[in-house]
Protein backbone atom coordinates (compact mmCIF):
# COMPACT_ATOMS: atom_id res chain seq x y z
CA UNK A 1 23.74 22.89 -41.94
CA UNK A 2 20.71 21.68 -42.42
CA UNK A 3 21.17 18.21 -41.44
CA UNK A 4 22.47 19.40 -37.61
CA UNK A 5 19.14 21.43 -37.48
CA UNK A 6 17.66 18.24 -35.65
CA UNK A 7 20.30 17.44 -33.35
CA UNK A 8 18.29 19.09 -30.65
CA UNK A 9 15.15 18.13 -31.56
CA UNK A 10 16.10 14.26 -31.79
CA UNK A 11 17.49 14.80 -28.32
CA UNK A 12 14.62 15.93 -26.73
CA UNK A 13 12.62 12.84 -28.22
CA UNK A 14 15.11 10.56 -26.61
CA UNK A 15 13.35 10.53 -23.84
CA UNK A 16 9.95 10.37 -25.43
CA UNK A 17 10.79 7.20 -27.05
CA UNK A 18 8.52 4.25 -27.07
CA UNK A 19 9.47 0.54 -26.70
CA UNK A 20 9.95 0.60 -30.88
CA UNK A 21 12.82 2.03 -29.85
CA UNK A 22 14.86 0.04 -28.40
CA UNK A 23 13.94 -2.81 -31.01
CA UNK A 24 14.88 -0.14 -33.40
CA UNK A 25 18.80 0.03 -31.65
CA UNK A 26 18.93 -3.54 -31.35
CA UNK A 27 18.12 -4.24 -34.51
CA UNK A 28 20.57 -1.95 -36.29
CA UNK A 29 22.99 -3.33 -34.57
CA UNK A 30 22.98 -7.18 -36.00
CA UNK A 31 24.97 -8.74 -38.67
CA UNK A 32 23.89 -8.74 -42.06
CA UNK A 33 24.66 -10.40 -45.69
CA UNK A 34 27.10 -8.11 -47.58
CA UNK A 35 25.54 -7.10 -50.74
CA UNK A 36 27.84 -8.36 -53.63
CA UNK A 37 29.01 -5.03 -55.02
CA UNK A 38 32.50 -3.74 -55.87
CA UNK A 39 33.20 0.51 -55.91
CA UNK A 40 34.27 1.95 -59.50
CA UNK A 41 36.47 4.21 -58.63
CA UNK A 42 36.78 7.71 -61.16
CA UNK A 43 34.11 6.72 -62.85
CA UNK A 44 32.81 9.66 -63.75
CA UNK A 45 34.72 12.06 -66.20
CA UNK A 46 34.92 15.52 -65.01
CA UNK A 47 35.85 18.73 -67.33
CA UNK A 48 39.69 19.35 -66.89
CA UNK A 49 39.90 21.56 -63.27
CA UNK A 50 36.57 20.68 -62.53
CA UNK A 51 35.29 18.92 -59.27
CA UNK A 52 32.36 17.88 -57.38
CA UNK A 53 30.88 19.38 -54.23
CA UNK A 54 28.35 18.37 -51.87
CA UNK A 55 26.39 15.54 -54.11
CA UNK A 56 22.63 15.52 -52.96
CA UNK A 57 20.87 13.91 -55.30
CA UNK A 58 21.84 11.31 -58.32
CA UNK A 59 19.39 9.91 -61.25
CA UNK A 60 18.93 7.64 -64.82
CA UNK A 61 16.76 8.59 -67.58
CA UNK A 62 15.38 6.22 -70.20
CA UNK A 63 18.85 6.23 -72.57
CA UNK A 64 20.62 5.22 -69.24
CA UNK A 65 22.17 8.52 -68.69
CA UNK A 66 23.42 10.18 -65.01
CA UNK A 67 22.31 12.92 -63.41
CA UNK A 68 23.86 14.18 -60.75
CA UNK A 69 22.78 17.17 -58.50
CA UNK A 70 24.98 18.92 -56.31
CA UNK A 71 25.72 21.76 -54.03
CA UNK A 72 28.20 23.90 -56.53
CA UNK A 73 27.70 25.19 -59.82
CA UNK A 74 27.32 23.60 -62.32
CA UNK A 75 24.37 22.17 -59.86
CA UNK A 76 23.00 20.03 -62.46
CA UNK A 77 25.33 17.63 -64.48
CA UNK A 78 24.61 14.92 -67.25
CA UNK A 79 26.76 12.17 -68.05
CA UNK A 80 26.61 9.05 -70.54
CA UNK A 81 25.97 5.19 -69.45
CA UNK A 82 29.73 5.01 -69.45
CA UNK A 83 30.43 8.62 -67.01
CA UNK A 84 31.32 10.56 -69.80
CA UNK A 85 30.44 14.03 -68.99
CA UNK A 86 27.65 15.61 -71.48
CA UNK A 87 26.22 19.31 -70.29
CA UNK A 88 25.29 21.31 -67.44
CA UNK A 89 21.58 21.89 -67.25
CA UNK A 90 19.57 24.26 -65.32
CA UNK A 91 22.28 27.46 -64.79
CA UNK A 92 20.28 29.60 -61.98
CA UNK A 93 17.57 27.98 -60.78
CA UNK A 94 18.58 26.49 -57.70
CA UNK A 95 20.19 27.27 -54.59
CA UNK A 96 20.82 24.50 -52.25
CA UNK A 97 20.09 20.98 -54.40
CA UNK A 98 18.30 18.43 -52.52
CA UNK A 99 16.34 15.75 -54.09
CA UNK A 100 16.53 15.02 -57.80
CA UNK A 101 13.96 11.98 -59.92
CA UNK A 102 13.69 11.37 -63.43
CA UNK A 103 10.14 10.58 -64.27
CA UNK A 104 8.91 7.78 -67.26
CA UNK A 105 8.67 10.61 -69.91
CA UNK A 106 12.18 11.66 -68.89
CA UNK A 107 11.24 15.40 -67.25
CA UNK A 108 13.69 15.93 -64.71
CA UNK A 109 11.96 16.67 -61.15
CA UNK A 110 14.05 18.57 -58.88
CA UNK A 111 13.88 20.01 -54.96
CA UNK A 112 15.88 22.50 -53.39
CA UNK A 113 15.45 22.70 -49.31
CA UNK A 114 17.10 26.36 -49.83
CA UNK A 115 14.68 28.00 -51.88
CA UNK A 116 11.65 25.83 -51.10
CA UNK A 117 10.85 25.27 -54.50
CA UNK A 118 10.14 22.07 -56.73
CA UNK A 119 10.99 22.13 -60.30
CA UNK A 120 9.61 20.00 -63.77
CA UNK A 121 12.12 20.45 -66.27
CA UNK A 122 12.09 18.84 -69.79
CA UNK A 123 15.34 16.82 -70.96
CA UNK A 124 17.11 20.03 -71.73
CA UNK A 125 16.11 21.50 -68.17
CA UNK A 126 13.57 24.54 -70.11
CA UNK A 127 11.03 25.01 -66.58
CA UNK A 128 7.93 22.94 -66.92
CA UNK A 129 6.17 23.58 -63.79
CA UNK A 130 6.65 25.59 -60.28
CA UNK A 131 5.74 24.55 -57.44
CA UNK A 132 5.84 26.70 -54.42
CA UNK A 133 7.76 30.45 -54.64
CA UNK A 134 11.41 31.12 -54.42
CA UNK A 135 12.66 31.79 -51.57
CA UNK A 136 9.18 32.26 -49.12
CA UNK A 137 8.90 29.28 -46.76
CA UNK A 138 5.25 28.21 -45.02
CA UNK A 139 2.67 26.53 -44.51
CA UNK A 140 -0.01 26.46 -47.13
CA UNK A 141 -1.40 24.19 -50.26
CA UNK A 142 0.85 25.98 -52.29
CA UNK A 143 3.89 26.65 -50.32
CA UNK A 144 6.48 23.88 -48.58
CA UNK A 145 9.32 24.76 -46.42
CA UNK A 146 12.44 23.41 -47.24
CA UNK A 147 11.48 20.22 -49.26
CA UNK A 148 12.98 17.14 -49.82
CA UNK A 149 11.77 14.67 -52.15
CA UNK A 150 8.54 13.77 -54.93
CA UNK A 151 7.23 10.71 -56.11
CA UNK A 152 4.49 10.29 -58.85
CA UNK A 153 1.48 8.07 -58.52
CA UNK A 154 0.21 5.93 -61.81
CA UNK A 155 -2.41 8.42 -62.84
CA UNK A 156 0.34 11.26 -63.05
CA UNK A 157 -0.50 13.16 -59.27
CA UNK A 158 2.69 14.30 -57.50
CA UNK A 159 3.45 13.47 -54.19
CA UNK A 160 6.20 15.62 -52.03
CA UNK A 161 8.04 14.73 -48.53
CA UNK A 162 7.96 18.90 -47.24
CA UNK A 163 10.42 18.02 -44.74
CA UNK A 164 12.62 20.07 -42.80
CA UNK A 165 10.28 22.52 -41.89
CA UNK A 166 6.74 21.40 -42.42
CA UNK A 167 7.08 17.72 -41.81
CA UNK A 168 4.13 16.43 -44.30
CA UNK A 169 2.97 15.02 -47.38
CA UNK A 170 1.65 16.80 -50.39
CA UNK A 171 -0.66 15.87 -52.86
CA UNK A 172 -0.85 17.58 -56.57
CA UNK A 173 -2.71 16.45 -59.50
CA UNK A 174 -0.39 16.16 -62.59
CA UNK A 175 -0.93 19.88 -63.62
CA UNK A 176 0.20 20.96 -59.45
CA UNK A 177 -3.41 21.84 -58.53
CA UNK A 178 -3.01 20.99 -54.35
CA UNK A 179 -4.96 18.37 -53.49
CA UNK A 180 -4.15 17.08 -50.18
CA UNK A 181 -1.45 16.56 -47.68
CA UNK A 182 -1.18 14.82 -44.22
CA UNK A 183 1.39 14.29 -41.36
CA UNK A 184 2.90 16.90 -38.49
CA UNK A 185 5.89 16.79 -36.34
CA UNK A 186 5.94 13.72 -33.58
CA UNK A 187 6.55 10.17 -33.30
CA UNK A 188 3.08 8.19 -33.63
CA UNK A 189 2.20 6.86 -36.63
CA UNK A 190 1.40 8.95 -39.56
CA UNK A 191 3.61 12.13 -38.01
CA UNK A 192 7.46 12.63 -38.58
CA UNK A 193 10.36 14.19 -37.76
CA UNK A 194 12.03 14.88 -40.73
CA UNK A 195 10.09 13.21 -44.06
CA UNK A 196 13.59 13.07 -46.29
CA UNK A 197 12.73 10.93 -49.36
CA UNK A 198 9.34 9.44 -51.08
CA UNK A 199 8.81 6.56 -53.25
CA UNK A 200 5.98 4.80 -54.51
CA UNK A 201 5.70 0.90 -55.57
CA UNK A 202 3.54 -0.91 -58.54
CA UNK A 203 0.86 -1.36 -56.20
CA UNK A 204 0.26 2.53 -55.33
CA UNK A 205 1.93 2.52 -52.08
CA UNK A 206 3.84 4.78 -50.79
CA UNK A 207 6.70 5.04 -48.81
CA UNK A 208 8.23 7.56 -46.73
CA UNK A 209 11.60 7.54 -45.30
CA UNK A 210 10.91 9.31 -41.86
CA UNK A 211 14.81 10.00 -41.60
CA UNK A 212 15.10 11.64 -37.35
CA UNK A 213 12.09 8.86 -35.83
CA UNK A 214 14.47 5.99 -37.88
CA UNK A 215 11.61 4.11 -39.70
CA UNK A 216 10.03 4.15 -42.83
CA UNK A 217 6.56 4.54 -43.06
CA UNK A 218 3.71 3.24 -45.39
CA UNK A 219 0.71 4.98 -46.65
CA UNK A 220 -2.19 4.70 -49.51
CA UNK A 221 -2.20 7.72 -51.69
CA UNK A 222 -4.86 9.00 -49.50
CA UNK A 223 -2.48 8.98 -46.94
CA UNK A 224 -3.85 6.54 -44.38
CA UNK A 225 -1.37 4.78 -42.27
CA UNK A 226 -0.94 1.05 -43.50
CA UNK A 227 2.22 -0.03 -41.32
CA UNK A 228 5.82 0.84 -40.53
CA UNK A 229 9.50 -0.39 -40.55
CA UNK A 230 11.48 0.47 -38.41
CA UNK A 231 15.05 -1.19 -37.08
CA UNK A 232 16.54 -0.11 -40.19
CA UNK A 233 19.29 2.70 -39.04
CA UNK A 234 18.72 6.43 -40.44
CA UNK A 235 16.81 6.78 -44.05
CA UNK A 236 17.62 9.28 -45.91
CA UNK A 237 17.03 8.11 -49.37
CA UNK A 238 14.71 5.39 -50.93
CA UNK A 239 14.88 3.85 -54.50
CA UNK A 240 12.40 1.22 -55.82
CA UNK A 241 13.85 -1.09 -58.31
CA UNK A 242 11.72 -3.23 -60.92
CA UNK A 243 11.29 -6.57 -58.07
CA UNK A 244 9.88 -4.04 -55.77
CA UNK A 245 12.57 -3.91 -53.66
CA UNK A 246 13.35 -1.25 -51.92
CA UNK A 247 16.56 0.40 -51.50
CA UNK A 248 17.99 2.82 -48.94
CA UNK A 249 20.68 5.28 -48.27
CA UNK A 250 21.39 4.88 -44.43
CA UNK A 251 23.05 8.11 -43.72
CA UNK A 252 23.21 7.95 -40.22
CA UNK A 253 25.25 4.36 -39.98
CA UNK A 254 26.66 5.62 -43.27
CA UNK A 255 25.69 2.44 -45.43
CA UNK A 256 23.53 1.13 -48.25
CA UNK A 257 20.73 -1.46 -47.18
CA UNK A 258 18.30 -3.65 -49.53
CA UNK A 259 15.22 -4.19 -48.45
CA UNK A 260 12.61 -6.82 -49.68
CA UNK A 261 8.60 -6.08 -49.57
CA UNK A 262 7.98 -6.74 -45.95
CA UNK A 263 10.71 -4.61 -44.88
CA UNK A 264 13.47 -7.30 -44.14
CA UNK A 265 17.07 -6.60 -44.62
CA UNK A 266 18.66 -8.67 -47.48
CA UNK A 267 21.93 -7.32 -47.68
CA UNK A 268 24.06 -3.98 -46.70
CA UNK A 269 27.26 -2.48 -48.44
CA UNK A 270 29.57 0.32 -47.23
CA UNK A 271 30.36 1.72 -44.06
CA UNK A 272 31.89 5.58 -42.47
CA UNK A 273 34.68 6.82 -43.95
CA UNK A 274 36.56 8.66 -47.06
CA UNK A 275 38.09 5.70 -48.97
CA UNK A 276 36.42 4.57 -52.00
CA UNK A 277 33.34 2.34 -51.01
CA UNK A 278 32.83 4.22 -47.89
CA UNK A 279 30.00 6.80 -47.04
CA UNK A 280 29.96 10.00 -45.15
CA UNK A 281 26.36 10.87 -45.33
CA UNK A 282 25.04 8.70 -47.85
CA UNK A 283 21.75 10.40 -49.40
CA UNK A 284 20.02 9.39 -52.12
CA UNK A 285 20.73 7.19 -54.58
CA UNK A 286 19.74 5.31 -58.07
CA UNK A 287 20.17 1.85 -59.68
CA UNK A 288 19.69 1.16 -63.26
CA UNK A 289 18.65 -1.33 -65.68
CA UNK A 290 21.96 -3.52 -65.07
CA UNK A 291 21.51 -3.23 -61.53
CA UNK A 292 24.12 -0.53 -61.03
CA UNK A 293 24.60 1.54 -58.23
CA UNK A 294 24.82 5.29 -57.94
CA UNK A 295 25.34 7.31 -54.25
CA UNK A 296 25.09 10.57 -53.67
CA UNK A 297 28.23 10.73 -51.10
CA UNK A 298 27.90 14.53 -49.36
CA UNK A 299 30.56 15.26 -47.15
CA UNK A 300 32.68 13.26 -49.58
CA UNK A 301 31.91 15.58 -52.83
CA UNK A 302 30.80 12.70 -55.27
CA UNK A 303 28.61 10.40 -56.53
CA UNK A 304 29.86 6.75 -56.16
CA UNK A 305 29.23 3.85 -58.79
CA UNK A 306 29.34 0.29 -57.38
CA UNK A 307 28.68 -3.03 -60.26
CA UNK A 308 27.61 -6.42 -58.92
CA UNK A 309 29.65 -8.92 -58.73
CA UNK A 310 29.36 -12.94 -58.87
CA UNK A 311 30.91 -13.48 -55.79
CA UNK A 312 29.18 -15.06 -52.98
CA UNK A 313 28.78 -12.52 -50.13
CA UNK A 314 28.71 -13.42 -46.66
CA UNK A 315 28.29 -11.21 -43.45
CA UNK A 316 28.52 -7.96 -43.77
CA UNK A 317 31.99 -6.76 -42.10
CA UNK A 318 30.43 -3.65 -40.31
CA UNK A 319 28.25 -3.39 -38.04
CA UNK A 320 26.63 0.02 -36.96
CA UNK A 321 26.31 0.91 -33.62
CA UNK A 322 26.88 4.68 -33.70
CA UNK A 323 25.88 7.43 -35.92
CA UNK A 324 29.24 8.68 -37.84
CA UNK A 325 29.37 12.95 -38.64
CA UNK A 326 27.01 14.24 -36.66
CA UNK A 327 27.38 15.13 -32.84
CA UNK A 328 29.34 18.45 -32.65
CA UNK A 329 29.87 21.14 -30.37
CA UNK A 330 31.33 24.59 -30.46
CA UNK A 331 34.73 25.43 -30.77
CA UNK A 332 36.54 26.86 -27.80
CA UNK A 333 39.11 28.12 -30.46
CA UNK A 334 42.43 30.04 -29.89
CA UNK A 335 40.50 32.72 -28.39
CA UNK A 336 40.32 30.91 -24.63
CA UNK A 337 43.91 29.40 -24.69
CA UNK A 338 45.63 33.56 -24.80
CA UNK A 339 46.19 36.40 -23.29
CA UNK A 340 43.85 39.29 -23.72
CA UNK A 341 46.40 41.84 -25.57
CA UNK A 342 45.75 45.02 -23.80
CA UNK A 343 44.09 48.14 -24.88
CA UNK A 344 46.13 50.90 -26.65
CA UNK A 345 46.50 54.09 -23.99
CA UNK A 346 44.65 57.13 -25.23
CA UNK A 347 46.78 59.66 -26.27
């Protein structure tokens, strides 16, 4: 629901749009390398009866275990290296799972766009810090509304995309004292329309994927404006591996991209669809220390695994040019296509 919130709103900047724009389109719409990956199907061993729903969110700890966050309960699910399923964590304290990052000293950070709140839990998800209130969505230094996403800087602070509804950066210090945020709805640098994930490299920078404008956009941890990338499709989720690259869930065009520092395109994988290997909203995603990658898939109800492979890639087989599962309009339904029966007579 949330996601079609903006269809209106995107719309309207249509027409607002600046020559970016149209580099943006073009840009999207090129060939690319195909990233050498193959799907693992059923990787992940579910409970007997048990299934997925909507996936949001999907992350490693240090002993190379999967999390995986998701829009029916059990919300909050642990599995081995291998997809073995371990325990449910977290029973109650969420409502619509969003965003989920593991930190270095393995607390599991989590945000829930349906009861505004972000959540530090320990390895056996006990609550180690609140921030925000359940359920009461504003604008203040210690309220968001409806976030998405946090990142954490070197010296500990906490940095959160407060998307849907505030469209800004936060700034805690490690113990969630406010500091400082920055950014408003529009389309010039430093605003968005719709901050959906936040990352932050070796260097201190930080990236945020402004999903609706199509770019992602780079800040200090100040939050001054350094540059932007744009061309890149729809960017929903962002994942920094240990080269710096960057990686990042396209779930507009429905596809994985790799990016390198400046922002270029090395590679792509996936495309629409419901077969294995293909996306229908991809959203965030994780790699790990053998360069495995995990999707959250949402309208598919999973996570997907892919494992490189050794073969040499060439040009990527799809090409996006228009954004899969979104447009919709009402239903005329069976109610215009009948006759009205007619009233009972009064006795």
């Amino acid at each position: 629901m949330h996601e079609r919130l903006f269809v209106l709103l995107t719309l309207l900047l249509a027409f607002a749009v600046n020559a970016d724009a149209s580099e943006k389109a073009a840009a999207s719409s090129e060939p690319v390398p195909e990233l050498p990956y193959r799907v693992l199907p059923n990787f992940f061993q579910l409970p007997d009866g048990k299934n997925f729903g909507e996936v949001s969110g999907v992350a490693l700890n240090s002993a190379g275990h999967i999390f995986v966050f998701q829009r029916r309960k059990p919300m909050l699910v642990e599995f081995d290296h291998d997809g073995k399923y371990l325990r449910e964590l977290g029973d109650g304290l969420f409502d619509h799972p969003h965003g989920l990052r593991i930190d270095a000293e393995d607390n599991i950070w989590t945000t829930d766009d349906g009861n505004h709140l972000v959540l530090k839990l320990d390895r056996d998800g006990h609550v180690l810090l609140v921030l925000g209130r359940r359920g009461v969505a504003a604008e203040a230094d210690w309220l968001f509304n409806e976030p998405t996403d946090v990142a954490f800087g070197k010296g500990g602070d906490i940095f959160v995309s407060d998307g849907y509804g505030n469209s800004r950066v936060m700034k805690f210090d490690r113990t969630g004292k406010f500091l400082k945020s920055w950014g408003n709805y529009g389309i010039k640098p430093g605003q968005f329309n719709l901050p959906h994930s936040i990352v932050i490299d070796q260097e201190g920078l930080v990236y945020v994927a402004d999903r609706e404008n199509q770019r992602i956009q780079i800040f200090d941890q100040e939050g001054k404006f350094l540059k932007q990338w744009t061309g890149l499709g729809y960017p929903y989720g962002l994942f920094i591996t240990p080269d710096q690259h960057i990686w990042m869930a396209d779930g507009g065009y429905d596809r994985i991209l790799e990016l390198d520092r400046d922002g270029k395109i090395l590679g792509a994988l996936g495309e629409p669809g419901h077969a294995p290997g293909q996306f229908a909203w991809a959203h965030f995603l994780a790699l790990d220390a053998e360069r495995r990658l995990f999707v959250a898939d949402v309208l598919n109800w999973r996570a997907q695994v892919f494992a490189p492979t050794n073969e040499k890639a060439g040009l990527s087989s799809y090409v996006p040019t228009v954004r899969m599962f979104w447009d919709s309009k009402p239903s005329s339904g069976w109610e215009s296509h009948h006759q009205q029966a007619p009233l009972p007579k009064k006795k």
